[in-house]
Protein backbone atom coordinates (compact mmCIF):
# COMPACT_ATOMS: atom_id res chain seq x y z
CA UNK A 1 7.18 86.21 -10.98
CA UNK A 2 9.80 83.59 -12.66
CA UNK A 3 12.28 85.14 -14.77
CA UNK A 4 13.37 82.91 -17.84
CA UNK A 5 15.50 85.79 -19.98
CA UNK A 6 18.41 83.98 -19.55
CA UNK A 7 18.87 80.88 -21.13
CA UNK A 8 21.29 79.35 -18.36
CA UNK A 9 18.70 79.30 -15.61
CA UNK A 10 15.29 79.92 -14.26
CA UNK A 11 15.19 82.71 -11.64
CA UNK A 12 12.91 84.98 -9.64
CA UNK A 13 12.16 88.36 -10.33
CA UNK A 14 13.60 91.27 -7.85
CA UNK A 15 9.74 92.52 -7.25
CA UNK A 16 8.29 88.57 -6.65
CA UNK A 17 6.26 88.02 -3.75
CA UNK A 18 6.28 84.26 -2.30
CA UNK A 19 3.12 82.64 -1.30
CA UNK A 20 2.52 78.73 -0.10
CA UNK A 21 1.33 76.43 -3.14
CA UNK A 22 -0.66 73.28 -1.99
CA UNK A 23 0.11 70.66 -3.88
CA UNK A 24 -2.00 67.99 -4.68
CA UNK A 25 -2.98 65.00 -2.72
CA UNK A 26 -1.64 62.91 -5.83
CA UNK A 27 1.50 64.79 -5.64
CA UNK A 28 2.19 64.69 -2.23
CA UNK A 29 4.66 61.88 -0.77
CA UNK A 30 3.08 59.75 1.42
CA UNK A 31 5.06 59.93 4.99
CA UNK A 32 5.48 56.72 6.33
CA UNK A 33 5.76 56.05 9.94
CA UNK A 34 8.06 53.65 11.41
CA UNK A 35 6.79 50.74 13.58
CA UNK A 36 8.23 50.19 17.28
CA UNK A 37 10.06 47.48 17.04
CA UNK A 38 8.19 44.60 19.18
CA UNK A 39 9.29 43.75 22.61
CA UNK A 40 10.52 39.63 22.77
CA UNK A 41 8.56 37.65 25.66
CA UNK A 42 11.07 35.33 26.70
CA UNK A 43 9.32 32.21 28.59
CA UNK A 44 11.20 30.07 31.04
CA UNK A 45 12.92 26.61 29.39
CA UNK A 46 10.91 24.43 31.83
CA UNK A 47 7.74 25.71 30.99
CA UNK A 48 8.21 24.27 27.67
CA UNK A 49 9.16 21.11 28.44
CA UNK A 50 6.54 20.87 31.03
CA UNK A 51 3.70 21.89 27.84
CA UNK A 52 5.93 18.99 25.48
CA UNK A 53 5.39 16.92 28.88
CA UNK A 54 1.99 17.77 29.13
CA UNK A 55 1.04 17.18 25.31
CA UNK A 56 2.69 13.49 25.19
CA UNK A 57 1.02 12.59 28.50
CA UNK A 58 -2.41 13.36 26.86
CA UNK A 59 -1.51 11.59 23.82
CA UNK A 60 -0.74 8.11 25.51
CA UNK A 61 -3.87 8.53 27.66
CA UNK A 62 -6.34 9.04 24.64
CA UNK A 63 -4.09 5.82 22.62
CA UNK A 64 -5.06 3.88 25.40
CA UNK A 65 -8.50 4.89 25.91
CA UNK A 66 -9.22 3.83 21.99
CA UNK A 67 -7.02 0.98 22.70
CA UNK A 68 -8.81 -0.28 25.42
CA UNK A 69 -7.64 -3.24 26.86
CA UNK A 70 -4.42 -3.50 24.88
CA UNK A 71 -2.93 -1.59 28.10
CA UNK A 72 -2.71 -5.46 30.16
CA UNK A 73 0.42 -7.36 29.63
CA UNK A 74 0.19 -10.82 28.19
CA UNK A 75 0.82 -11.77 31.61
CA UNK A 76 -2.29 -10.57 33.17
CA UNK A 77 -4.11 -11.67 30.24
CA UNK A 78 -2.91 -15.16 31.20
CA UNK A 79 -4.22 -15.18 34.50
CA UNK A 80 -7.56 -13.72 33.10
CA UNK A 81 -7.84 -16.93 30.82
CA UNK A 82 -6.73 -18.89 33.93
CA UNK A 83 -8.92 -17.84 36.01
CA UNK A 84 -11.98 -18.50 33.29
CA UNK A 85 -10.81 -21.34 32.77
CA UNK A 86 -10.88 -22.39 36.82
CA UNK A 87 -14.32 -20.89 36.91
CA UNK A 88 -15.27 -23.57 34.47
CA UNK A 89 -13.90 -26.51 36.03
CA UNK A 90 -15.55 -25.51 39.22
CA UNK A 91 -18.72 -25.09 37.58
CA UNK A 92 -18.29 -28.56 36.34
CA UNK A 93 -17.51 -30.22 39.71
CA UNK A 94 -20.39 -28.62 41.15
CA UNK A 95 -22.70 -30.30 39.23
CA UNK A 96 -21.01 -33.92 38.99
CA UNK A 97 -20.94 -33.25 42.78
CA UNK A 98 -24.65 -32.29 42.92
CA UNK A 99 -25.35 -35.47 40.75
CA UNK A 100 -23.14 -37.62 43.29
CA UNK A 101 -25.54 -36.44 46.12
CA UNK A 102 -28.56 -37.15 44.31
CA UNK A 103 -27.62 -40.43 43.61
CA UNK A 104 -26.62 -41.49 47.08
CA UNK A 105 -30.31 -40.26 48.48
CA UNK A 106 -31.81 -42.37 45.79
CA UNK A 107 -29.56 -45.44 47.10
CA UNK A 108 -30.57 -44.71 50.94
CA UNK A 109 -33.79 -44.39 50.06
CA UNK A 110 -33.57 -47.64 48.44
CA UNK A 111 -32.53 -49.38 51.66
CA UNK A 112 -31.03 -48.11 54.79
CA UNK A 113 -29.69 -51.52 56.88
CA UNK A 114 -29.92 -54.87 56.09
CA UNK A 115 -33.10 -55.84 57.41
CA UNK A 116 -34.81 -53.76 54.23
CA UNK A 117 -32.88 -55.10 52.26
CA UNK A 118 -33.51 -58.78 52.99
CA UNK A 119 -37.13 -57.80 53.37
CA UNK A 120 -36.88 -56.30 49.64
CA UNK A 121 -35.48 -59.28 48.24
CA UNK A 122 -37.93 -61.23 49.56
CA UNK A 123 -40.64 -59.04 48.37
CA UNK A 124 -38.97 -59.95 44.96
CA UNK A 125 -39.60 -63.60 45.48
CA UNK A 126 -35.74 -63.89 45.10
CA UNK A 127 -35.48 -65.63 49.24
CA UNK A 128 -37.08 -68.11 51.26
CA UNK A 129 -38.23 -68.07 54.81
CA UNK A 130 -35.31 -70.10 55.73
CA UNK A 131 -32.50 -68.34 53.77
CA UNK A 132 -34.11 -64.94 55.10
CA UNK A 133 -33.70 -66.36 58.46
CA UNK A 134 -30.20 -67.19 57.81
CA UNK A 135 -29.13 -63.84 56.30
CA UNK A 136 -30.99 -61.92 58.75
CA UNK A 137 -28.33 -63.37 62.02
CA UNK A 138 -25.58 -61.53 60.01
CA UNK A 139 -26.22 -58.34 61.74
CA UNK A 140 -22.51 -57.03 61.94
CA UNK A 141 -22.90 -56.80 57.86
CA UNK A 142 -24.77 -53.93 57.93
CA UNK A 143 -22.72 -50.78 58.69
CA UNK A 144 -19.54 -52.55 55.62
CA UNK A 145 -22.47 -52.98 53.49
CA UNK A 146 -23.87 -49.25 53.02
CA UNK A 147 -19.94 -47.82 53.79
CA UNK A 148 -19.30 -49.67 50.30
CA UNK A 149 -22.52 -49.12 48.74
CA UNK A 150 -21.97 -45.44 48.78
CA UNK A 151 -18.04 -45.43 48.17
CA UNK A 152 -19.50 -46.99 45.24
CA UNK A 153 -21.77 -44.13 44.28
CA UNK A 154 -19.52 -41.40 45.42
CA UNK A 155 -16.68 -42.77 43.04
CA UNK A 156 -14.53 -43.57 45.92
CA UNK A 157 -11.92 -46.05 46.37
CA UNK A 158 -13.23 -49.07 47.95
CA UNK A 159 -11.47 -51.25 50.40
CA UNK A 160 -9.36 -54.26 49.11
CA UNK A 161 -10.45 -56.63 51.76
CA UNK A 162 -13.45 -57.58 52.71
CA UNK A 163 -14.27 -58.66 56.06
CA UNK A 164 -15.24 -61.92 57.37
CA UNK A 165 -18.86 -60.99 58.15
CA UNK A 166 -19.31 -59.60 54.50
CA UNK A 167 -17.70 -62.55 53.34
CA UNK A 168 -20.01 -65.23 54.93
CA UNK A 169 -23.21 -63.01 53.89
CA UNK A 170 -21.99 -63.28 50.34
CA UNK A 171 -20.85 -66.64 50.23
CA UNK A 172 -24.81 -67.41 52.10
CA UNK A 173 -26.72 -65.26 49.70
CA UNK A 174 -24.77 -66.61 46.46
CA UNK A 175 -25.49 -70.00 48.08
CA UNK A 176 -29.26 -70.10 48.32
CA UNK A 177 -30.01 -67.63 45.02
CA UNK A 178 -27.07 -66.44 43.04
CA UNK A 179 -29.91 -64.56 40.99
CA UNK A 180 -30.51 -62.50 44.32
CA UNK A 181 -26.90 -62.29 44.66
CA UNK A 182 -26.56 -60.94 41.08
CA UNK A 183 -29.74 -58.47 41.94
CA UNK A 184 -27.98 -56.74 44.75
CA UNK A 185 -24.52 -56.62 43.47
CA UNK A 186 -25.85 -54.88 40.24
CA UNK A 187 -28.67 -52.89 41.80
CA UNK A 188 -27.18 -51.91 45.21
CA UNK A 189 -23.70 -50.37 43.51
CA UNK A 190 -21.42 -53.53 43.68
CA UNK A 191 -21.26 -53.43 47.37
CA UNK A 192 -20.56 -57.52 47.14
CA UNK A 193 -17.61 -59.39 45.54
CA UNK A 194 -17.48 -60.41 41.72
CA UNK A 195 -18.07 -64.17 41.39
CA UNK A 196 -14.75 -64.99 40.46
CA UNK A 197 -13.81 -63.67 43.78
CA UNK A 198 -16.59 -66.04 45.55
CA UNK A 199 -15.12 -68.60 43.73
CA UNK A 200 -11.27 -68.05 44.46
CA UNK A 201 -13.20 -67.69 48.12
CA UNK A 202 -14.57 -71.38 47.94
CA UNK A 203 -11.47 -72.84 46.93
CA UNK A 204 -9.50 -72.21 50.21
CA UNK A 205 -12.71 -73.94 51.90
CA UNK A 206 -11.54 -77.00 54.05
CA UNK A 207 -13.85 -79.65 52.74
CA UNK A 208 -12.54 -82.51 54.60
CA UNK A 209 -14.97 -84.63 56.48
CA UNK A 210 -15.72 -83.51 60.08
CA UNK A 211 -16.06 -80.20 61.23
CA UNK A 212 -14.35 -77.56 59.40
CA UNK A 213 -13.00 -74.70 60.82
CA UNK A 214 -15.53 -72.46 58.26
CA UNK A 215 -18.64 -75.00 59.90
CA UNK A 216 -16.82 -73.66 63.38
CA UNK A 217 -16.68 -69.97 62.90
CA UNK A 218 -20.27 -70.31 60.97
CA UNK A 219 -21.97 -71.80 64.26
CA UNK A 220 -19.43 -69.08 66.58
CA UNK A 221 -20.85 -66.42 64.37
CA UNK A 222 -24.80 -67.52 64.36
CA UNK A 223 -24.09 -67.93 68.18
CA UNK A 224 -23.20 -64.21 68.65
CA UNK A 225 -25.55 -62.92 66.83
CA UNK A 226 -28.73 -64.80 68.37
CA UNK A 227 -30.99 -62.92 70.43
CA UNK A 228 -31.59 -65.84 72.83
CA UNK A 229 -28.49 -68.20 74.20
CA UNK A 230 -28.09 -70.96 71.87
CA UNK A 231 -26.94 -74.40 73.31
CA UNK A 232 -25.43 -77.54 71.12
CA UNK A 233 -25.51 -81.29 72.50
């Protein structure tokens, strides 16, 4: 079919018929296809910073959940530690108050007006008939006597002066046992004078002969307390 007489080219013969030649698969060029190019999704600006919004929001929140607490302000802490501290003192005051209350029921129940009290003493061989006689006309003692008694115990300020019925029932008592006197100042809470008060007491004591104006306001003062209407010839 191919003609190759000539020696400048290659030709077909005038009686060649064609016919199809498949090649094979290792000779045939591979077509390639051409991809589509791919369509570009443009998303909205805000919707990116609302994901970069989103994303830094949920970083904070899990810092401060392994944080914990660090999220308070030194101020707040502050108050936390000053209100612990409160919570303490309170605590504290409570029970020096509950101590305070015990101890005034012991000292009631220890003696509630004079008249116990005298009656005590005497039970402790510290009075006489006739000094228990004496002591008990002071009546009008009583209610200063247990008022200071339990300022005492309640770790209150007592009063600076002492009245003149107080002050004749401790000058009396001191008089006819100063170890009774001792007894009750020590035992009762210090609800009497120091001695060097009785003393600084005794020296502005008229003690001129006659009738002194302390003899005067003794008698006026035995007088209104008496039961029965006392007369003097």
């Amino acid at each position: 079919m191919i003609d190759r007489t000539s020696l400048s080219c290659v030709r077909l013969r005038d009686n060649a018929v064609s016919s199809l030649f498949e090649f094979p698969s290792h000779l045939q060029k591979v077509v390639k296809l051409r991809k589509l190019p791919t369509r570009a999704v443009f998303e909205p600006a805000h919707s990116k910073i609302v994901q970069q919004a989103t994303t830094g929001v949920e970083s904070a929140v899990t810092e401060l959940e392994v944080l914990g607490c660090s999220s308070e302000s030194p101020t707040k802490a502050a108050y936390k530690r000053k209100v612990a501290e409160l919570g303490d003192i309170i605590e504290k005051k409570n029970k020096k108050i509950k101590v305070l209350q015990q101890n005034v029921r012991r000292y009631e129940k220890k003696v509630k007006n004079l008249s116990e009290l005298l009656t005590h003493l005497k039970k402790k061989d510290f009075l006489d008939g006739d000094a228990l006689h004496v002591l008990s006309t002071l009546t009008s003692v009583n209610k200063e006597f247990i008022s200071r008694q339990l300022a005492t115990v309640t770790k209150l300020p007592l009063p600076q002066n002492y009245s003149a019925e107080l002050r004749s029932f401790a000058l009396t008592l001191n008089f006819y046992s100063p170890r009774a006197y001792e007894y009750v100042r020590s035992t009762f809470g210090l609800a009497l004078p120091h001695h060097k008060t009785l003393s600084r007491w005794y020296q502005h004591i008229d003690a001129a002969p006659g009738f002194t104006k302390e003899a005067i306001d003794a008698l006026a003062l035995k007088i209104r307390n008496s039961p029965n209407p006392l007369f003097f010839h």
